[in-house]
N, C-alpha and C. Protein backbone atom coordinates (compact mmCIF):
# COMPACT_ATOMS: atom_id res chain seq x y z
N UNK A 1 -21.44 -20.29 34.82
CA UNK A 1 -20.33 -20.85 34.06
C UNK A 1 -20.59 -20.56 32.59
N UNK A 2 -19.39 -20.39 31.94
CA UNK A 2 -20.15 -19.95 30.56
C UNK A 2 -18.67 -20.65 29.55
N UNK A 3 -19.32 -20.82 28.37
CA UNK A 3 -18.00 -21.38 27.74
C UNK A 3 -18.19 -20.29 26.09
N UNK A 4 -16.64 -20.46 25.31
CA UNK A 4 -17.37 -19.65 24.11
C UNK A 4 -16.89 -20.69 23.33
N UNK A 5 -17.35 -20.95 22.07
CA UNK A 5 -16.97 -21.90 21.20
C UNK A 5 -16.11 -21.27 19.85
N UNK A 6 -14.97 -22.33 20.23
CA UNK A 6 -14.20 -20.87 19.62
C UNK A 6 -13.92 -21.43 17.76
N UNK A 7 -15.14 -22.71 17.78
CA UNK A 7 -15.23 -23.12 16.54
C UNK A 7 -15.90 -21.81 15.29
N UNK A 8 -16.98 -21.70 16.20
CA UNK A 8 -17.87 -20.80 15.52
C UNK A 8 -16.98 -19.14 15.48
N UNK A 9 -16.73 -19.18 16.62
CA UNK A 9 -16.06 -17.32 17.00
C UNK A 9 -14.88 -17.52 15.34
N UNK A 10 -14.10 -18.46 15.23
CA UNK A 10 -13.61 -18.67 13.84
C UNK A 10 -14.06 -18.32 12.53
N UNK A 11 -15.41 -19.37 12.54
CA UNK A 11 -15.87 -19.14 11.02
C UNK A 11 -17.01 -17.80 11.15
N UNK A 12 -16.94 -17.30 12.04
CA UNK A 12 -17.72 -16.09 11.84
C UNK A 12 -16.47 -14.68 11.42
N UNK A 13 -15.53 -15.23 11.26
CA UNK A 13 -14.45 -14.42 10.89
C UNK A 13 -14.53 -14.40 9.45
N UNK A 14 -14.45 -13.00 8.90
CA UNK A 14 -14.23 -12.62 6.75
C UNK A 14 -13.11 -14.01 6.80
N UNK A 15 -13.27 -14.11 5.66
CA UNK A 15 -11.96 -14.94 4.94
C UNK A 15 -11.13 -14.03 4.81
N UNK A 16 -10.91 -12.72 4.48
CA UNK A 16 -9.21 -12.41 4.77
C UNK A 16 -9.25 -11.99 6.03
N UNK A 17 -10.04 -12.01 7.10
CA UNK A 17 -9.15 -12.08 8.28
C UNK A 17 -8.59 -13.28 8.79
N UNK A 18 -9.67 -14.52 8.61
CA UNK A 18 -9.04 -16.05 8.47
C UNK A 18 -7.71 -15.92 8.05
N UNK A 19 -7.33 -15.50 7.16
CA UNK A 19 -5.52 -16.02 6.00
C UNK A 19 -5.03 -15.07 7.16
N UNK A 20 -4.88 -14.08 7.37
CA UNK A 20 -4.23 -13.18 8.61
C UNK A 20 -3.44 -14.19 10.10
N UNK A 21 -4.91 -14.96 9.68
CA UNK A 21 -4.52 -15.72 11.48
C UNK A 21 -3.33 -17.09 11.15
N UNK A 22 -3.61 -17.56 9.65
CA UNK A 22 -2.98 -18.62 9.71
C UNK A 22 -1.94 -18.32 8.92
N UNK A 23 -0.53 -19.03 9.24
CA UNK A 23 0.01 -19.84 9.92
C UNK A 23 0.97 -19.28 11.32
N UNK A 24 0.24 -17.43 11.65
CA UNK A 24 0.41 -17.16 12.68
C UNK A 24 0.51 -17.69 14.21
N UNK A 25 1.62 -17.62 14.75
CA UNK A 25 1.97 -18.37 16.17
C UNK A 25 1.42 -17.63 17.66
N UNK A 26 1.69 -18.18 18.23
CA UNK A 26 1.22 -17.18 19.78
C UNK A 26 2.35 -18.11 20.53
N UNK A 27 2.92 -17.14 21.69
CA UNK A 27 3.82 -17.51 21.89
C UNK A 27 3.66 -17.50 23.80
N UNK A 28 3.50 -18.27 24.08
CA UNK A 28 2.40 -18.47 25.76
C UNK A 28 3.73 -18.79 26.48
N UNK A 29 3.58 -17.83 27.89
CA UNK A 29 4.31 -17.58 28.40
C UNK A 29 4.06 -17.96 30.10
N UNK A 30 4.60 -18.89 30.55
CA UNK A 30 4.59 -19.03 32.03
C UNK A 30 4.54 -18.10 33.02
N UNK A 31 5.38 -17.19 32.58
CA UNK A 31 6.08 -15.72 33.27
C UNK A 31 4.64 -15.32 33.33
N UNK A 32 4.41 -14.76 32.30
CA UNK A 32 3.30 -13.85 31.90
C UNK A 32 1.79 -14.14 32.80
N UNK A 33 1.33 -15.47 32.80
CA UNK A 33 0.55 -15.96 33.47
C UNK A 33 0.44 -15.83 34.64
N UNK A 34 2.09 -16.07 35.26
CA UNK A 34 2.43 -15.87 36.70
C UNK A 34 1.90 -14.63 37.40
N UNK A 35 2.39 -13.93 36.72
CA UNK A 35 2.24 -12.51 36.27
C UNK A 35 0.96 -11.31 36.66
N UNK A 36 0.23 -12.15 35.50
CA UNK A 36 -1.16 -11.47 35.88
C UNK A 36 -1.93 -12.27 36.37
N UNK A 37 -1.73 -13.43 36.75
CA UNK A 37 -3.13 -14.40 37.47
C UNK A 37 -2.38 -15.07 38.60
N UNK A 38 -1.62 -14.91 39.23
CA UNK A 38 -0.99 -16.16 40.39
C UNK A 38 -1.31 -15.43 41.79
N UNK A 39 -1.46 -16.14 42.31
CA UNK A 39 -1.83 -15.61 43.82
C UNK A 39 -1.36 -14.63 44.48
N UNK A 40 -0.23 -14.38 44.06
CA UNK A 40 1.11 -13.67 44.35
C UNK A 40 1.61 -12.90 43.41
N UNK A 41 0.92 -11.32 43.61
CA UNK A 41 1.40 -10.75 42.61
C UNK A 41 2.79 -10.34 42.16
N UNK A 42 3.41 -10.42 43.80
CA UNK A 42 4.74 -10.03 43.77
C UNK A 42 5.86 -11.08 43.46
N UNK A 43 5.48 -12.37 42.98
CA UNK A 43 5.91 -13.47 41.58
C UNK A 43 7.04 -12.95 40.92
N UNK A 44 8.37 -13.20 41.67
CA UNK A 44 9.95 -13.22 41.16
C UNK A 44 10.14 -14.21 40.39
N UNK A 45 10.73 -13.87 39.41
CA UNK A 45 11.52 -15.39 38.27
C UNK A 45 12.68 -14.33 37.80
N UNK A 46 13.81 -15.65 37.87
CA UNK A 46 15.29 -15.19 37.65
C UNK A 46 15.20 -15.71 35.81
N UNK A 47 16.85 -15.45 35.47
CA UNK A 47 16.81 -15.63 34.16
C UNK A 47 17.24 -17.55 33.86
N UNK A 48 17.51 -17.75 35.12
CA UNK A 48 17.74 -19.37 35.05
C UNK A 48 16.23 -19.96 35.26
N UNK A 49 15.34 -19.11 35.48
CA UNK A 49 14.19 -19.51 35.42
C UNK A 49 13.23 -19.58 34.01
N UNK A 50 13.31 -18.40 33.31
CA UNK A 50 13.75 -18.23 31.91
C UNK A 50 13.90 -19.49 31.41
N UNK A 51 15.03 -19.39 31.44
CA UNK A 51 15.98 -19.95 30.43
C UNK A 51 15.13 -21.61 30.78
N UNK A 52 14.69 -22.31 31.84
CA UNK A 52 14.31 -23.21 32.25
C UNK A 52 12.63 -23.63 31.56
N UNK A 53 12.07 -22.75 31.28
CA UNK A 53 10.65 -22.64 31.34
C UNK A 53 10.42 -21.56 30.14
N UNK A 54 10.73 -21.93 28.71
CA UNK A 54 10.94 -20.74 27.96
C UNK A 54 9.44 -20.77 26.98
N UNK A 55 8.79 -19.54 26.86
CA UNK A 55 7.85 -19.24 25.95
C UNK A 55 7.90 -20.44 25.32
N UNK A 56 6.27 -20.99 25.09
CA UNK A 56 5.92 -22.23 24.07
C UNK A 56 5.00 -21.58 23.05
N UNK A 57 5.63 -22.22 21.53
CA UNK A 57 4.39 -21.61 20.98
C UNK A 57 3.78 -22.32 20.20
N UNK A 58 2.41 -21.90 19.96
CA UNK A 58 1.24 -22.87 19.42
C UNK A 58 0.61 -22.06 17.95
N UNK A 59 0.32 -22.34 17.45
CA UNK A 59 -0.97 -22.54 16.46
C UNK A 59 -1.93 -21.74 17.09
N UNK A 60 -2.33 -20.13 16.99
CA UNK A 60 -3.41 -19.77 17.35
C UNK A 60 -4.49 -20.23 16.20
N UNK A 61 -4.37 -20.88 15.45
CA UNK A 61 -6.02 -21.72 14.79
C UNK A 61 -5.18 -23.25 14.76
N UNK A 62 -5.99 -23.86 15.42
CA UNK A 62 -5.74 -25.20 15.38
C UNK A 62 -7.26 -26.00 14.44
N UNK A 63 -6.96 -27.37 14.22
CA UNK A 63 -7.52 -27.83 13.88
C UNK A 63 -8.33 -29.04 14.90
N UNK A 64 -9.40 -29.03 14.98
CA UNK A 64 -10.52 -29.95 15.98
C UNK A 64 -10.65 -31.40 15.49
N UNK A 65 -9.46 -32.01 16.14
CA UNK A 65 -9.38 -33.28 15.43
C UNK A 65 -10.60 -33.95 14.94
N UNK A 66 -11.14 -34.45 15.75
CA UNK A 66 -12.95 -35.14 15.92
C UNK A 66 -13.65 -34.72 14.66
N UNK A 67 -13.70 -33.22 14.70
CA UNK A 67 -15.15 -32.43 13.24
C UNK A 67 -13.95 -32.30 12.38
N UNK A 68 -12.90 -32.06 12.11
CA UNK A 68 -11.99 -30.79 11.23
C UNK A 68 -12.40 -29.85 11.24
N UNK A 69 -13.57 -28.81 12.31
CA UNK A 69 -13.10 -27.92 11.67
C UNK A 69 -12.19 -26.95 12.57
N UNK A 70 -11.63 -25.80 11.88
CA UNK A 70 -10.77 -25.09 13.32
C UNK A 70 -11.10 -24.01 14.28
N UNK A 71 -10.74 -24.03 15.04
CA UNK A 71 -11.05 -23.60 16.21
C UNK A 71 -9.41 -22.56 16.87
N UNK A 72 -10.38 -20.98 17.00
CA UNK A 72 -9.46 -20.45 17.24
C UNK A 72 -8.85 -20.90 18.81
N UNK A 73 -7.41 -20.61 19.30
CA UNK A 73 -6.73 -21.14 20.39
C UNK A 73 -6.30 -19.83 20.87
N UNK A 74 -7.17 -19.02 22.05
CA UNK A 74 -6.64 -18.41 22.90
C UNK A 74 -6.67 -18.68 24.67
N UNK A 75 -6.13 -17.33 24.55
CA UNK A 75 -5.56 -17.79 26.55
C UNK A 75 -5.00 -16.42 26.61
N UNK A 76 -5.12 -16.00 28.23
CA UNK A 76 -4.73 -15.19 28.70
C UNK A 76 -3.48 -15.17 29.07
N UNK A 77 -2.46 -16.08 28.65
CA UNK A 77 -0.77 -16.53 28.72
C UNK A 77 -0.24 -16.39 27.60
N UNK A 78 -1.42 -15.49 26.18
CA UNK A 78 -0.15 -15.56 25.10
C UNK A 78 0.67 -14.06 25.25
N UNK A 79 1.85 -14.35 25.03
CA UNK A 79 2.35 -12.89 24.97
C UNK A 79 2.76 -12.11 23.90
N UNK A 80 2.52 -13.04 23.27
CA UNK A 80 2.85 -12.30 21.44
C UNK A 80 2.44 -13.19 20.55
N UNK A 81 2.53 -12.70 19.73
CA UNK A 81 1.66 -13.26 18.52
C UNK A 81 2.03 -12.78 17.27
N UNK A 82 3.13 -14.08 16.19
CA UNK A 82 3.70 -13.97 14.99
C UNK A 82 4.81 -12.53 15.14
N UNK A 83 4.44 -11.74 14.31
CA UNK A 83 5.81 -10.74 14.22
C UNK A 83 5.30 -9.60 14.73
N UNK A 84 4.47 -9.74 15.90
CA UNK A 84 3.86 -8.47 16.52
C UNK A 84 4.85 -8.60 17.84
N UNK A 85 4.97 -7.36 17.99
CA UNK A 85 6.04 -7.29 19.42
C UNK A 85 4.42 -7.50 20.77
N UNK A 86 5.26 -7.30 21.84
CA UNK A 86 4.21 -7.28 23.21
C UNK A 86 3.06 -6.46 23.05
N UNK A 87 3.61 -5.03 22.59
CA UNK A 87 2.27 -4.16 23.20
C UNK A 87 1.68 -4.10 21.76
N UNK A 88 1.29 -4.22 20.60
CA UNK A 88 0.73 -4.80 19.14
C UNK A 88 0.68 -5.69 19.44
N UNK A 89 0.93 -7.10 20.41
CA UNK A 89 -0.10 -8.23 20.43
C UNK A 89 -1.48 -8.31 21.24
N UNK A 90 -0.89 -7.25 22.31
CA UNK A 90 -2.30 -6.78 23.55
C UNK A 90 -3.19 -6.69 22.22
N UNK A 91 -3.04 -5.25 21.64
CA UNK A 91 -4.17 -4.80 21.17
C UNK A 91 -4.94 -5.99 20.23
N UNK A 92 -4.34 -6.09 19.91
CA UNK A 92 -4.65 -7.42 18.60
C UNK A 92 -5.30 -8.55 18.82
N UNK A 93 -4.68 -9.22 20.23
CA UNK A 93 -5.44 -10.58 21.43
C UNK A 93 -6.75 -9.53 21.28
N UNK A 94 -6.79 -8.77 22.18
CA UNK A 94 -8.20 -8.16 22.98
C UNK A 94 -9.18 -8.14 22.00
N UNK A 95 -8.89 -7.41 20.75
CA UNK A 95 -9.73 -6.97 19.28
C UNK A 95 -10.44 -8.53 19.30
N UNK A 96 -9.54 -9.96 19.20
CA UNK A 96 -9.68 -10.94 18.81
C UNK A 96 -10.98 -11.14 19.74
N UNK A 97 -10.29 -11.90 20.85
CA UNK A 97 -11.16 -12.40 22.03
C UNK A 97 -12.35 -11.36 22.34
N UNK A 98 -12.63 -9.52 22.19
CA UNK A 98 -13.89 -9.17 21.97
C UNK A 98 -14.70 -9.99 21.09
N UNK A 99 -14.17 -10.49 20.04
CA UNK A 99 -14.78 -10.57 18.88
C UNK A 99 -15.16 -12.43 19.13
N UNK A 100 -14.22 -12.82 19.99
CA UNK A 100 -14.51 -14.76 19.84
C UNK A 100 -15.60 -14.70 21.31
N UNK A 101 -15.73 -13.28 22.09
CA UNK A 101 -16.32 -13.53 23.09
C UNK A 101 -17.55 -12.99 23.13
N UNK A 102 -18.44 -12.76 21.68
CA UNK A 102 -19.04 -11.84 21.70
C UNK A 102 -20.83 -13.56 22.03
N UNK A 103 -21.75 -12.87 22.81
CA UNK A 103 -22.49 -13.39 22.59
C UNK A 103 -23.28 -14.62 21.80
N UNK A 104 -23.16 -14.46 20.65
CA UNK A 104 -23.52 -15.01 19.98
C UNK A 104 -22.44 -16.96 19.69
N UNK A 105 -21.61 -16.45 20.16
CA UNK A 105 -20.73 -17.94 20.55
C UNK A 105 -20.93 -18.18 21.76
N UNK A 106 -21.38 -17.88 23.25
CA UNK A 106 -21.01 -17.82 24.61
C UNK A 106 -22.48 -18.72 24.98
N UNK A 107 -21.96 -20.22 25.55
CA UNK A 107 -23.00 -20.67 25.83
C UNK A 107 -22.59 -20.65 27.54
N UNK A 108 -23.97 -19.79 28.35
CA UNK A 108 -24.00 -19.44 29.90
C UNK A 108 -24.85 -20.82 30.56
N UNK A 109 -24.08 -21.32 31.28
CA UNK A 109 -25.11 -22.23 32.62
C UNK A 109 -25.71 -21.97 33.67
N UNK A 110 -26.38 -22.04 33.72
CA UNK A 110 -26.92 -22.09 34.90
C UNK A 110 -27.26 -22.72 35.92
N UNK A 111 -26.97 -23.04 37.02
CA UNK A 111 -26.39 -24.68 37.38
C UNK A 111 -27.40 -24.84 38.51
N UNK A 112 -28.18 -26.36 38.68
CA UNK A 112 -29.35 -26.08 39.71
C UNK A 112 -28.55 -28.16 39.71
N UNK A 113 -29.41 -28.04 41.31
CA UNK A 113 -28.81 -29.22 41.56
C UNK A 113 -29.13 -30.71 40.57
N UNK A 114 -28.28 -31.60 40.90
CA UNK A 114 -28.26 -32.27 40.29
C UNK A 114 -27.57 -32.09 38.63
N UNK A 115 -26.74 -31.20 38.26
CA UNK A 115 -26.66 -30.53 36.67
C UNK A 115 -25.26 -31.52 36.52
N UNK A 116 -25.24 -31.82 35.88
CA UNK A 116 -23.55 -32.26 34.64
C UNK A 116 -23.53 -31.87 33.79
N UNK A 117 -21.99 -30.80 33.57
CA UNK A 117 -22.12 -30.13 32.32
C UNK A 117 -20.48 -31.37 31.74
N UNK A 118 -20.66 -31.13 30.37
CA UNK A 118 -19.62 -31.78 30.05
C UNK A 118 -18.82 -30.75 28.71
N UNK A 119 -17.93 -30.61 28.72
CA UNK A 119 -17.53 -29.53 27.26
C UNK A 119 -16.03 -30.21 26.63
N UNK A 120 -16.01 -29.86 25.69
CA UNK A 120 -14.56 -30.49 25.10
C UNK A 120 -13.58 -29.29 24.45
N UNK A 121 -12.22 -29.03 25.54
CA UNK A 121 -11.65 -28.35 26.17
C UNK A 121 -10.80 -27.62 24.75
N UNK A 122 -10.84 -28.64 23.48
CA UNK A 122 -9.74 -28.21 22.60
C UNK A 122 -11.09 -27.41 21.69
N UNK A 123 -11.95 -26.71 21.95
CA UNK A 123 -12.86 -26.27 20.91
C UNK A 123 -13.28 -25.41 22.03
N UNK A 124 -13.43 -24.89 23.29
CA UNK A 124 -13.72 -23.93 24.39
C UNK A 124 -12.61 -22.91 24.59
């Protein structure tokens, strides 16, 4: 099991790539998720489905209520991001998450009986 902390994957970012990220949106998509992760690859949605369940978007740097400090917010459901169309947000997510997933943030478990891990979900 491994988690990355996406407090640190943040401040290990230059300060002008920091101003870049903020007050940039990501725009997470049900579809999209469906999409590439659902059991069922072959996952139909109509436009009343759409229209029902429409792209939400968040704050890709949020703030960690508890410490202040922020913590980047990704997921494999965003589908765009600020004024980048679909295929300029791929590249851009991936660049990111190489970079929030690199080692040096990634704490790995190793789980032997008896273990409780506990993590807090808005900073992972």
């Amino acid at each position: 099991t491994e988690f990355c902390d996406m407090r640190l994957a943040w401040e290990a970012l230059p300060s002008e790539e920091q101003a870049k990220l903020e007050p940039p949106v990501a725009r997470h998509s049900l579809w999209l998720s469906r999409r590439k992760y659902g059991d069922d690859k072959s996952f139909k949605f109509n436009e009343e489905d759409v229209a029902r369940y429409p792209p939400v978007e968040r704050p890709l740097v949020d703030i960690h209520r508890p410490t202040g400090r922020r913590a980047l917010m990704l997921g494999a459901n965003i589908a765009s991001v600020g004024d980048l169309d679909e295929i300029d947000s791929v590249t851009f997510l991936d660049a990111l998450t190489d970079r929030a997933t690199a080692p040096a943030f990634v704490y790995s478990h190793r789980w032997t009986a008896g273990d409780l891990l506990l993590w807090d979900n808005r900073c992972v």
